[in-house]
C-alpha atoms as a PDB file:
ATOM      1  CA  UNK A   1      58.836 -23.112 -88.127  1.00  0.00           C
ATOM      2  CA  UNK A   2      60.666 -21.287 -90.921  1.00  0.00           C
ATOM      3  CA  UNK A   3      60.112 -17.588 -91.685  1.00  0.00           C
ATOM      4  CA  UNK A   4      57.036 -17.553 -93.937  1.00  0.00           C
ATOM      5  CA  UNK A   5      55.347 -19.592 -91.803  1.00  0.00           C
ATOM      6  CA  UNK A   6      55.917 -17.604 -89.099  1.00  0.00           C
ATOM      7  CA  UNK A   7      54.513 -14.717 -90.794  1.00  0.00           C
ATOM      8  CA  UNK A   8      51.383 -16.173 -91.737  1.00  0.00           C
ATOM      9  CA  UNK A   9      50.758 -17.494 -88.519  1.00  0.00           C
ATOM     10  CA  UNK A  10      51.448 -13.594 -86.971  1.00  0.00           C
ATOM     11  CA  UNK A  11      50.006 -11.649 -89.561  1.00  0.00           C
ATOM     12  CA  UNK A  12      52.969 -10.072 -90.534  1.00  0.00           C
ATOM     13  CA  UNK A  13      55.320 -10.020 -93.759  1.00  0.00           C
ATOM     14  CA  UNK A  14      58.847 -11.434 -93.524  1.00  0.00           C
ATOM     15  CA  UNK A  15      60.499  -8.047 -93.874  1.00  0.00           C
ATOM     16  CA  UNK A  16      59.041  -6.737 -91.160  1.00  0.00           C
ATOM     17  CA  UNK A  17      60.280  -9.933 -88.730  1.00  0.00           C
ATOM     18  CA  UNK A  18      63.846  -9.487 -89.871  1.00  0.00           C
ATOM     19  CA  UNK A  19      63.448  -5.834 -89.012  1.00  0.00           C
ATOM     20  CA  UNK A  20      62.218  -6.542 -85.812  1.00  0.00           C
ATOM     21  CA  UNK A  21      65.103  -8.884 -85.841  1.00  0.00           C
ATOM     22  CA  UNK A  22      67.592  -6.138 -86.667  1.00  0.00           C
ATOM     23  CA  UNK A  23      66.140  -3.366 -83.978  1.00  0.00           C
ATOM     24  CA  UNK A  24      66.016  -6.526 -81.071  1.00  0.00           C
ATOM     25  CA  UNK A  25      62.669  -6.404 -80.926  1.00  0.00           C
ATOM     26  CA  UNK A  26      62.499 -10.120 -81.549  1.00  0.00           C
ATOM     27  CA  UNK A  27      65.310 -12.412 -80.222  1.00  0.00           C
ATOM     28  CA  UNK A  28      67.446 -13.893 -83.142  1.00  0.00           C
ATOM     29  CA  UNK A  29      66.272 -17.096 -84.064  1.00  0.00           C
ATOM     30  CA  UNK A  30      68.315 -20.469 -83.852  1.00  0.00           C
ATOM     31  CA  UNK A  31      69.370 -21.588 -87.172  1.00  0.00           C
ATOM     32  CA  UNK A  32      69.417 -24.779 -89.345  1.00  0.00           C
ATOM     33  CA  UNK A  33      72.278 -26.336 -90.137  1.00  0.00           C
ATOM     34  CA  UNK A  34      71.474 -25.400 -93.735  1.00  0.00           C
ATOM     35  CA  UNK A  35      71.173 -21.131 -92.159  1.00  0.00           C
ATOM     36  CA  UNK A  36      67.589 -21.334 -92.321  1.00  0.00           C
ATOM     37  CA  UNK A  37      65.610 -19.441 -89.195  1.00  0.00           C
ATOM     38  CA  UNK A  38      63.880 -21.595 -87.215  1.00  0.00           C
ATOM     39  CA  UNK A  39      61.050 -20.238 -84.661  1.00  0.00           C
ATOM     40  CA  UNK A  40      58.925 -21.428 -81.910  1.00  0.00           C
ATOM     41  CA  UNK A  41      55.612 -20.286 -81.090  1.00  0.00           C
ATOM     42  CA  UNK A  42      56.863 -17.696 -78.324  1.00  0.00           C
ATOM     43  CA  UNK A  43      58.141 -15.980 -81.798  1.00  0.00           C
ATOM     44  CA  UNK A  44      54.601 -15.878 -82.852  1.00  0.00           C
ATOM     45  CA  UNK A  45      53.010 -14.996 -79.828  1.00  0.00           C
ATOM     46  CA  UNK A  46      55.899 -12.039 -79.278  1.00  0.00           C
ATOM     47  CA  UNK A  47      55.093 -10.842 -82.778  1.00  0.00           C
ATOM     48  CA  UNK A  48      51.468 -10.667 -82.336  1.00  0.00           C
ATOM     49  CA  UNK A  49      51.685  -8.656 -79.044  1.00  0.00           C
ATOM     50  CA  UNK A  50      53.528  -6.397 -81.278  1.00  0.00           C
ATOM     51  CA  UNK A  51      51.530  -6.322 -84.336  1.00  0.00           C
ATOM     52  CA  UNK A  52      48.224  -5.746 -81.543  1.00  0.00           C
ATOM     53  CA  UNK A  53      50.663  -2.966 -79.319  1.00  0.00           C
ATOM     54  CA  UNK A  54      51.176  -1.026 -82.472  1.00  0.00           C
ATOM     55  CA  UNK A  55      47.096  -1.048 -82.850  1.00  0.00           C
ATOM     56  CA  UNK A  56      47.008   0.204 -80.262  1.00  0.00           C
ATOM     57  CA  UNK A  57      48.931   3.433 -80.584  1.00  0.00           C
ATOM     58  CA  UNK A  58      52.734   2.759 -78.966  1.00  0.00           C
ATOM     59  CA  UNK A  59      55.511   3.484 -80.923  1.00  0.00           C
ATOM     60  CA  UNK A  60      58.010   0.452 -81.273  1.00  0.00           C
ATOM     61  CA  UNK A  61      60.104   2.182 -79.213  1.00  0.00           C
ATOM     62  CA  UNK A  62      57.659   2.362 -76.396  1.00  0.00           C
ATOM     63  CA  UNK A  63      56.724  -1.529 -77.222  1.00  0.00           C
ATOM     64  CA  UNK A  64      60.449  -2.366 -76.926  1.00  0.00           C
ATOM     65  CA  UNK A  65      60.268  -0.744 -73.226  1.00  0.00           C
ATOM     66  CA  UNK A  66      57.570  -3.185 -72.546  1.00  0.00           C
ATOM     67  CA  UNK A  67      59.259  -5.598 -73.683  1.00  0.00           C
ATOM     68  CA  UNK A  68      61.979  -5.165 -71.793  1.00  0.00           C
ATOM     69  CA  UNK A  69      60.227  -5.077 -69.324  1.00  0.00           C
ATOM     70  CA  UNK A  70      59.007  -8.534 -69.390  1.00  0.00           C
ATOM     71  CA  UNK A  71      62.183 -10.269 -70.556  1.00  0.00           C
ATOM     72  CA  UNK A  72      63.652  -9.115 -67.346  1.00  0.00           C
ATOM     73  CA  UNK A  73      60.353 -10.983 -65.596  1.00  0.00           C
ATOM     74  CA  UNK A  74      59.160  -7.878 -64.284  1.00  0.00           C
ATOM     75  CA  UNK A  75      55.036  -6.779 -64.606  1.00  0.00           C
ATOM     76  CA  UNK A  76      54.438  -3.917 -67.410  1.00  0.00           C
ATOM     77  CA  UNK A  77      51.059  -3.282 -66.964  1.00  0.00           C
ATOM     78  CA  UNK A  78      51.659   0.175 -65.040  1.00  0.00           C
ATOM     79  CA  UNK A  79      54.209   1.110 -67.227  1.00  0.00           C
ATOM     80  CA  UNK A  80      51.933   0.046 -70.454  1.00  0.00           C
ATOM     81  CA  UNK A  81      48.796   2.025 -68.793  1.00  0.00           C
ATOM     82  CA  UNK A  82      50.746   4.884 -68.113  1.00  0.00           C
ATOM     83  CA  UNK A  83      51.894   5.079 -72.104  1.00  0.00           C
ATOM     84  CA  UNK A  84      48.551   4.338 -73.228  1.00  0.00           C
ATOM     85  CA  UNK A  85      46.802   7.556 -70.705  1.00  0.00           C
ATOM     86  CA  UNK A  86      50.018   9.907 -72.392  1.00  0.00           C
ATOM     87  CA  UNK A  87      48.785   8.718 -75.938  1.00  0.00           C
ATOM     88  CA  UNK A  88      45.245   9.487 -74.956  1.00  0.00           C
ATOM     89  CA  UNK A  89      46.008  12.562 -73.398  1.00  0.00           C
ATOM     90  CA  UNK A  90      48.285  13.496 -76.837  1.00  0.00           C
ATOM     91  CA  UNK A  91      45.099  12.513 -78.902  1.00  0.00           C
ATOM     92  CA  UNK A  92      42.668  14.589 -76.452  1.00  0.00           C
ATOM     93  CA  UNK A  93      44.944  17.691 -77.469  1.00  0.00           C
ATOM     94  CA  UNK A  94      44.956  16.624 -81.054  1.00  0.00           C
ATOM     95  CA  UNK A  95      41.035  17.162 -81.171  1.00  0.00           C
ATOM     96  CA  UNK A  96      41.114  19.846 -79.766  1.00  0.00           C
ATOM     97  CA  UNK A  97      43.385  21.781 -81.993  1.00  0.00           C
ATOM     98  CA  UNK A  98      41.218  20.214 -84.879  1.00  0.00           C
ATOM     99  CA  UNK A  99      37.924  21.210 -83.917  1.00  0.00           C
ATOM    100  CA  UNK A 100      39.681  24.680 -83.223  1.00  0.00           C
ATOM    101  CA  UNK A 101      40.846  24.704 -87.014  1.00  0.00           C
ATOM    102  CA  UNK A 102      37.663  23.589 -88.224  1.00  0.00           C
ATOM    103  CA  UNK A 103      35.455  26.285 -85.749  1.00  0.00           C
ATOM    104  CA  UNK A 104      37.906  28.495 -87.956  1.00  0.00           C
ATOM    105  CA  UNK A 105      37.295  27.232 -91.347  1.00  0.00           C
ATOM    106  CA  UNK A 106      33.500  27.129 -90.449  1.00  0.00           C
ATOM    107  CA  UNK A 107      33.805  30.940 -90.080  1.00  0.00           C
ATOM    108  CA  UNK A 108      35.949  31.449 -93.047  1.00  0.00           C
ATOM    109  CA  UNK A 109      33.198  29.224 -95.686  1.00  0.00           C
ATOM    110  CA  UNK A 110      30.573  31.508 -93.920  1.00  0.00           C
ATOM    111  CA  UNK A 111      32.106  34.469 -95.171  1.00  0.00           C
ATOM    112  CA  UNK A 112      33.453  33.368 -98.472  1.00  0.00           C
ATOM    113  CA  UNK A 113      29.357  32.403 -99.147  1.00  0.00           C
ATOM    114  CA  UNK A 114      28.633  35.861 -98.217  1.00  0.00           C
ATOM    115  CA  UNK A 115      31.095  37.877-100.217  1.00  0.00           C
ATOM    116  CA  UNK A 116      30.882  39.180-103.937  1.00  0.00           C
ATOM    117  CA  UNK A 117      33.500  37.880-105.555  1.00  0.00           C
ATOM    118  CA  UNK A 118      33.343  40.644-108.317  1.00  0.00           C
ATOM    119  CA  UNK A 119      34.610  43.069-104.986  1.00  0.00           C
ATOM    120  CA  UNK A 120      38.121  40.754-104.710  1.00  0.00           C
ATOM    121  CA  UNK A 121      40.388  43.569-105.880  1.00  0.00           C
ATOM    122  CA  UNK A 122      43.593  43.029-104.180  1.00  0.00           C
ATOM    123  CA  UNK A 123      46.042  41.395-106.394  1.00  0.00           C
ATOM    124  CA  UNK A 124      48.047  40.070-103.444  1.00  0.00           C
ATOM    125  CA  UNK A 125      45.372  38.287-101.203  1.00  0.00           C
ATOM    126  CA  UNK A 126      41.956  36.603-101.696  1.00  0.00           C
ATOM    127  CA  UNK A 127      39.379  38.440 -99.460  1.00  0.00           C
ATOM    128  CA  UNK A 128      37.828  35.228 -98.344  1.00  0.00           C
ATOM    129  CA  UNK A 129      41.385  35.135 -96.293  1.00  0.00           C
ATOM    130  CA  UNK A 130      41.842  38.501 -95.628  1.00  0.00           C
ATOM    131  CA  UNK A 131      42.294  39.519 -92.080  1.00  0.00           C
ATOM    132  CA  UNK A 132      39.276  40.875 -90.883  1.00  0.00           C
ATOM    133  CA  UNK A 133      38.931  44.013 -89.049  1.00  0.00           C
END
């Protein structure tokens, strides 16, 4: 199958195969005798473990290491479970520092609803924001 084809049947554009292409993420094709690409269904099936890898959180780089992986016939699914806890644990840590930020913006609306804005004298600072003593 030529490129578009492929992309349609992987969900992805064409750009984004030859860029995959370029970074080795996808083996180069075998050519026409005209220079056209010409794919098989592995190409397909390699580009929707991609497209569903990336769904999933990894970073291309950390898809390529899977990848690897397998092209040198080895199992991945320790290695892949043990980049999927890290992005869990990163996103864990994420929600925490953002329900800490919004515990802290909670406080701060509270206070700017019980101010009087006609006291807001400093020129320099809003005393909504104003560190608080």
């Amino acid at each position: 199958m030529r490129i578009g084809e492929l992309a349609a049947r992987a969900d992805v554009t064409t750009k984004t195969i030859r860029y995959y292409e370029s970074i080795g993420l996808l083996n180069p094709p075998d050519r026409t005798p005209s220079g056209y690409r010409e794919y098989g269904e592995p190409a397909a099936e390699r580009l929707r473990f991609i497209r569903d890898a990336q769904a999933s959180g990894l970073t291309l780089a950390e898809i390529q290491s899977v990848l690897e992986l397998k092209d040198a016939g080895a199992r991945s699914c320790g290695h892949t479970a043990s980049l999927l806890e890290r992005h869990l644990a990163d996103l864990d840590a994420q929600i925490e520092r953002l329900q800490s930020a919004r515990s802290e913006l909670v406080e701060l609306a509270s206070r700017a609803a019980e101010l009087d804005p006609q006291a807001c004298t400093d020129p320099n600072r809003c005393q909504v924001i104003a560190a608080q003593h």
